[in-house]
N, C-alpha and C. Protein backbone atom coordinates (compact mmCIF):
# COMPACT_ATOMS: atom_id res chain seq x y z
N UNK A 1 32.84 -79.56 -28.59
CA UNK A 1 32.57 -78.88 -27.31
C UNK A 1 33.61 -77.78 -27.15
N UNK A 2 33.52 -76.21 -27.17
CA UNK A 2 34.62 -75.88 -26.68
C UNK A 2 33.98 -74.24 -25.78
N UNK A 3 32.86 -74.91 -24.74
CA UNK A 3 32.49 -73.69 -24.00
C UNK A 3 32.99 -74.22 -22.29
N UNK A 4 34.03 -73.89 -21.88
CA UNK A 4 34.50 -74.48 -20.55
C UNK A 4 33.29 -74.12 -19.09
N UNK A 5 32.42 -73.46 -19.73
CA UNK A 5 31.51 -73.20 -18.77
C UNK A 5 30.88 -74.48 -18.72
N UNK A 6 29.92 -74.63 -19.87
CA UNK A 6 29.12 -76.14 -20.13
C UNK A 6 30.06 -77.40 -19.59
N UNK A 7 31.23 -77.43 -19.67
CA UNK A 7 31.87 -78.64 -19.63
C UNK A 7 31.79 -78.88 -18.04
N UNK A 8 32.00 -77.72 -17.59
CA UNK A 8 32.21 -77.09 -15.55
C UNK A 8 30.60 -78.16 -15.01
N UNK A 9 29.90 -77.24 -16.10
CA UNK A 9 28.42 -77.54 -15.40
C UNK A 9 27.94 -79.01 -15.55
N UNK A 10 28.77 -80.13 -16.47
CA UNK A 10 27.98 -81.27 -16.94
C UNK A 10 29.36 -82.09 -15.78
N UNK A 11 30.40 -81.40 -15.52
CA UNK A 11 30.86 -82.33 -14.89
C UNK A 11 30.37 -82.43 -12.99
N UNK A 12 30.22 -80.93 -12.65
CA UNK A 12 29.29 -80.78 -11.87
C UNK A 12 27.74 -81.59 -11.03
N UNK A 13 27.12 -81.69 -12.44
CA UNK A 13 26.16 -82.28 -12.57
C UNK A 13 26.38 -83.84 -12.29
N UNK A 14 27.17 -84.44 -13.43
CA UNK A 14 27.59 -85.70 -12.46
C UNK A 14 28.52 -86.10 -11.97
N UNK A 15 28.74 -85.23 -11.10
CA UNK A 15 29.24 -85.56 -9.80
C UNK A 15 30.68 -86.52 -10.33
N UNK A 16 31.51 -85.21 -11.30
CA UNK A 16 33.18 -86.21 -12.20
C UNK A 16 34.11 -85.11 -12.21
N UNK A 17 34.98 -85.78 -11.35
CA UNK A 17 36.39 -84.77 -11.45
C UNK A 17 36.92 -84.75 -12.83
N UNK A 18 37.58 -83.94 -13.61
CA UNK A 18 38.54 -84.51 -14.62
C UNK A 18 39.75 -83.16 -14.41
N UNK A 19 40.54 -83.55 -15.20
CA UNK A 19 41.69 -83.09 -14.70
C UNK A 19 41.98 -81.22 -15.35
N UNK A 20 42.68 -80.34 -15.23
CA UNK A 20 42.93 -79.51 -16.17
C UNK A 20 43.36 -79.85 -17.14
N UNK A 21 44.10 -80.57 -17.26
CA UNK A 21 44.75 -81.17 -18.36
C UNK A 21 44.00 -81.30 -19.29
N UNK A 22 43.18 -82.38 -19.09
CA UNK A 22 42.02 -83.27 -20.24
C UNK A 22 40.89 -81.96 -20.44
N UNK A 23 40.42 -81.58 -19.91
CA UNK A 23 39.15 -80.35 -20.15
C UNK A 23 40.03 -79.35 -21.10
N UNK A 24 41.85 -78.74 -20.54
CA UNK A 24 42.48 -77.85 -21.63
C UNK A 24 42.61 -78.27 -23.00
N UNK A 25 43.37 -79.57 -23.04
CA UNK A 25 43.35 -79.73 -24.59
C UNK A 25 41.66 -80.33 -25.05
N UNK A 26 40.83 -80.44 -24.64
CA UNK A 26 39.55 -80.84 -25.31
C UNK A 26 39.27 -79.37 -25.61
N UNK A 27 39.34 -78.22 -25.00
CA UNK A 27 39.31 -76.99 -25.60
C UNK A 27 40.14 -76.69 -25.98
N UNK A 28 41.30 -77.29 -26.63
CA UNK A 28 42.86 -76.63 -27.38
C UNK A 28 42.57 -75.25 -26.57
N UNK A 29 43.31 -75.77 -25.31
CA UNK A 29 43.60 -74.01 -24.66
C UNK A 29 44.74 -74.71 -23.76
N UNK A 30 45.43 -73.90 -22.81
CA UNK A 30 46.47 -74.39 -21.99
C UNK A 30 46.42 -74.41 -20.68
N UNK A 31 46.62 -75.92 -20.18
CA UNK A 31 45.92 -75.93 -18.68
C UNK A 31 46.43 -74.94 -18.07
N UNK A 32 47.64 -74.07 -17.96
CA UNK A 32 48.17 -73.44 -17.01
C UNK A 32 46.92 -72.11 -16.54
N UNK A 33 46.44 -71.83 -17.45
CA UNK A 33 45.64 -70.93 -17.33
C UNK A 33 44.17 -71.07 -17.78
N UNK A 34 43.76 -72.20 -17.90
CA UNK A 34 42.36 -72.75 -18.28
C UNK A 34 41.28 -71.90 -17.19
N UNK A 35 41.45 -71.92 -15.84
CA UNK A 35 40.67 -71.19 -14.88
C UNK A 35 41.03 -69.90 -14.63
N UNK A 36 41.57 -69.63 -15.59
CA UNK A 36 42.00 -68.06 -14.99
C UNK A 36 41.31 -66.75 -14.47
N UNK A 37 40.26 -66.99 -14.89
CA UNK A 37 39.19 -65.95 -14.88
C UNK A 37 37.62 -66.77 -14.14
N UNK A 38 38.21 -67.68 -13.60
CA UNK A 38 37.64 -68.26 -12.86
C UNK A 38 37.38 -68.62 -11.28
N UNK A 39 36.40 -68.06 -10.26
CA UNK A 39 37.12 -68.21 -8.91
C UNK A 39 36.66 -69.60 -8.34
N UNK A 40 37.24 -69.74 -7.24
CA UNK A 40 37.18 -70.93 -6.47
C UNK A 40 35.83 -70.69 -5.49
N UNK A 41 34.97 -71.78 -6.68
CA UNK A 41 33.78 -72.24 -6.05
C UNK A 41 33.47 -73.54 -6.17
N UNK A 42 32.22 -74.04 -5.63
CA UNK A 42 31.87 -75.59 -5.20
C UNK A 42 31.93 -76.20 -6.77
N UNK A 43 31.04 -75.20 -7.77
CA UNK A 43 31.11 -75.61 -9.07
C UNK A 43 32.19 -76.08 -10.16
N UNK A 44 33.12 -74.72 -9.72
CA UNK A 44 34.39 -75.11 -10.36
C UNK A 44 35.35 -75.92 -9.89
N UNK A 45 35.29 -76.31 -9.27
CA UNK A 45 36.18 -77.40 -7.89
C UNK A 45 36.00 -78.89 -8.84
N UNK A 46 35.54 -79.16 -9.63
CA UNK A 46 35.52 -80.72 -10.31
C UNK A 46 36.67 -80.78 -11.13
N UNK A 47 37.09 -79.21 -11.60
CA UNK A 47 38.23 -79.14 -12.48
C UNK A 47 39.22 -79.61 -11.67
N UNK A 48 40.23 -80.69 -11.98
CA UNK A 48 41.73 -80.60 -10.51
C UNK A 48 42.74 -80.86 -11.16
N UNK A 49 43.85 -80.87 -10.17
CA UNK A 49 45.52 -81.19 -10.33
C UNK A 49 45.28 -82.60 -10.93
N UNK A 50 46.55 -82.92 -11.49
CA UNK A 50 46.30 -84.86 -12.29
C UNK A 50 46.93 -85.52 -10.62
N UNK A 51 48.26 -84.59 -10.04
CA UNK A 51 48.66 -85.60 -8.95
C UNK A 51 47.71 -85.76 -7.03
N UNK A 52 47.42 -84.07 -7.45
CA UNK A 52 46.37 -84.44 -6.02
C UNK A 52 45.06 -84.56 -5.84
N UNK A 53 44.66 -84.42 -7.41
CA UNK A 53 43.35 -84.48 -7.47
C UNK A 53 42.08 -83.96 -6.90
N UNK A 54 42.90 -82.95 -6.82
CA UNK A 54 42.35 -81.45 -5.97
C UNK A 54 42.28 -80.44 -7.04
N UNK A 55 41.20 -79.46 -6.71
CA UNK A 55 41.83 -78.21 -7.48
C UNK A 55 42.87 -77.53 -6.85
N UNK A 56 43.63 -76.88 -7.60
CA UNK A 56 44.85 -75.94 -7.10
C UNK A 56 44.39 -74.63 -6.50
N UNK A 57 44.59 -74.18 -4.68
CA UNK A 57 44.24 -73.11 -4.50
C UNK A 57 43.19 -72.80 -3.76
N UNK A 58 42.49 -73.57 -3.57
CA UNK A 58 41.18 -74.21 -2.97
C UNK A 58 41.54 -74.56 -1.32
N UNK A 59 40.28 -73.71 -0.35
CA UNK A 59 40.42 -74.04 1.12
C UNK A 59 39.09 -75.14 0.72
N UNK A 60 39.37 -75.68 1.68
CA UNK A 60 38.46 -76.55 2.29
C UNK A 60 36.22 -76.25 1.68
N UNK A 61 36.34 -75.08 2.40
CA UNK A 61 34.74 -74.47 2.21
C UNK A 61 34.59 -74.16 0.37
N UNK A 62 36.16 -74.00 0.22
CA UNK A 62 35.80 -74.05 -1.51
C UNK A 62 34.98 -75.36 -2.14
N UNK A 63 35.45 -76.54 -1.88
CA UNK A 63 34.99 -78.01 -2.17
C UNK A 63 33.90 -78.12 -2.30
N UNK A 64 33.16 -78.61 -3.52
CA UNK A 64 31.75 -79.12 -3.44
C UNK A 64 31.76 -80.24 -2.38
N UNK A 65 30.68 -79.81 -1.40
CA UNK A 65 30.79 -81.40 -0.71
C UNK A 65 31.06 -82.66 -0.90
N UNK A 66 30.76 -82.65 -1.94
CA UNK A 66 30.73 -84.23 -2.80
C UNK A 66 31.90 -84.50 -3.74
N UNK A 67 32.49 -83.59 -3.44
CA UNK A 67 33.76 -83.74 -4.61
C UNK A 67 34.16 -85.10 -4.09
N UNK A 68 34.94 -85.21 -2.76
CA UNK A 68 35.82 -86.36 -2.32
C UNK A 68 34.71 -87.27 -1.81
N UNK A 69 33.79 -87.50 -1.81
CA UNK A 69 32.63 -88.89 -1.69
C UNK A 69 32.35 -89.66 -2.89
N UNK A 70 32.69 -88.28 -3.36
CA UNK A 70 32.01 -89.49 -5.46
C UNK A 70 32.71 -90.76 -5.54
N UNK A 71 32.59 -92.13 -6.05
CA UNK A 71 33.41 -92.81 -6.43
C UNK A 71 33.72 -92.98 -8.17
N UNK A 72 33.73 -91.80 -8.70
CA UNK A 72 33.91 -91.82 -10.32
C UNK A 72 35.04 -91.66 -10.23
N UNK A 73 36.12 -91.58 -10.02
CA UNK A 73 37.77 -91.36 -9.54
C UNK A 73 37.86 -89.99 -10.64
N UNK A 74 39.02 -89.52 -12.07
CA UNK A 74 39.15 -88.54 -11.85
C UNK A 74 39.34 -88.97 -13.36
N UNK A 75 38.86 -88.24 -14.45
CA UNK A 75 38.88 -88.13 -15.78
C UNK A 75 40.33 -87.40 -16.14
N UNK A 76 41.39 -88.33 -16.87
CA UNK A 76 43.03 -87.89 -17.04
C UNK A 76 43.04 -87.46 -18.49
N UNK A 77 42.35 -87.48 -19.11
CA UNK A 77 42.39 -87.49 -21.14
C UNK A 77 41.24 -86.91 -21.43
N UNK A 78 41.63 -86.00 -22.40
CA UNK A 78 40.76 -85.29 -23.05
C UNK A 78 40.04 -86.23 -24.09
N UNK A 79 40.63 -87.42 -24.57
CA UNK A 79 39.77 -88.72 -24.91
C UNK A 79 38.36 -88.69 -23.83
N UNK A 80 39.36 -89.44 -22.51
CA UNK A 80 38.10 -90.34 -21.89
C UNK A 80 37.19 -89.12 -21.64
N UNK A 81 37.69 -87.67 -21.39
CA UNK A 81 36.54 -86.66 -21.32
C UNK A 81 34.99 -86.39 -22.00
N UNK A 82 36.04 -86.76 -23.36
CA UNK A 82 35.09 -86.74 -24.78
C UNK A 82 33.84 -87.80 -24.86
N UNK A 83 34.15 -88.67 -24.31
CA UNK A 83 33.97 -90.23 -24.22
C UNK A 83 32.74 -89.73 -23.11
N UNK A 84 33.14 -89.08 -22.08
CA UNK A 84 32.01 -89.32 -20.86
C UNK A 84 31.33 -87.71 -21.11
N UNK A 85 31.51 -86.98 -21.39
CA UNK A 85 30.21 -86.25 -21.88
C UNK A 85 29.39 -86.49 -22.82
N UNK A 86 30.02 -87.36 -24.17
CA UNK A 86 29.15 -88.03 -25.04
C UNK A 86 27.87 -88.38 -24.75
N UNK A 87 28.08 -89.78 -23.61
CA UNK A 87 27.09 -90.32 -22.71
C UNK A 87 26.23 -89.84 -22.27
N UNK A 88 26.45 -88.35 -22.05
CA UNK A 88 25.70 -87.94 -20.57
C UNK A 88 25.02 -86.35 -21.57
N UNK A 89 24.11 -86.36 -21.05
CA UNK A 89 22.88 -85.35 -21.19
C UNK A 89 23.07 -83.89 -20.73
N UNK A 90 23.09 -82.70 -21.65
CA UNK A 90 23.55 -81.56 -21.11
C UNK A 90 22.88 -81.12 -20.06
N UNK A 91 23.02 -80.38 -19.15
CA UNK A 91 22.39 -79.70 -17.79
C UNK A 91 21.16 -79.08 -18.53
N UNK A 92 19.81 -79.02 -17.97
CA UNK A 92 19.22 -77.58 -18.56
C UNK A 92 18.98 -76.83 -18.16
N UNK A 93 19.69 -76.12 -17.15
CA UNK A 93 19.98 -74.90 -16.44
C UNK A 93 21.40 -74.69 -16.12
């Protein structure tokens, strides 16, 4: 896997935080700047911090609604990342 768009959209889809961390090294890239060219929307909002489990930078209206209702808690490893897109079926749109 190393298109951070697809990864945005399948975590999106079901409704799974994972961290910058785990999404950067599953794309050998560096979390500091993994979203860089990325703005703060509902979509990209699944990406977050490991300690607040938030994205960084983000008001409120940024948040997918559902970010903080999900009970999937928050994908920390680019393992368990690997592991739960495996499972799961790409978006087809």
């Amino acid at each position: 896997m190393d298109d951070l768009d697809e990864i945005i959209a399948r975590l999106e889809q079901g409704r799974q935080r994972a961290t910058y961390g785990a999404v950067a090294k599953l794309l050998g890239r560096h979390y500091r700047n993994l979203m860089k060219d990325k703005g703060c929307s509902h979509r990209n909002s699944w990406v977050v911090n490991k300690q607040t489990q938030l994205p960084t930078g983000y008001g409120d209206s940024d948040l997918h609604p559902e970010l903080l209702a999900n009970a999937n808690g928050v994908i920390e490893t680019a393992e368990e990342l690997a592991d739960w897109l495996s499972r799961r079926r790409p978006s087809s749109g």
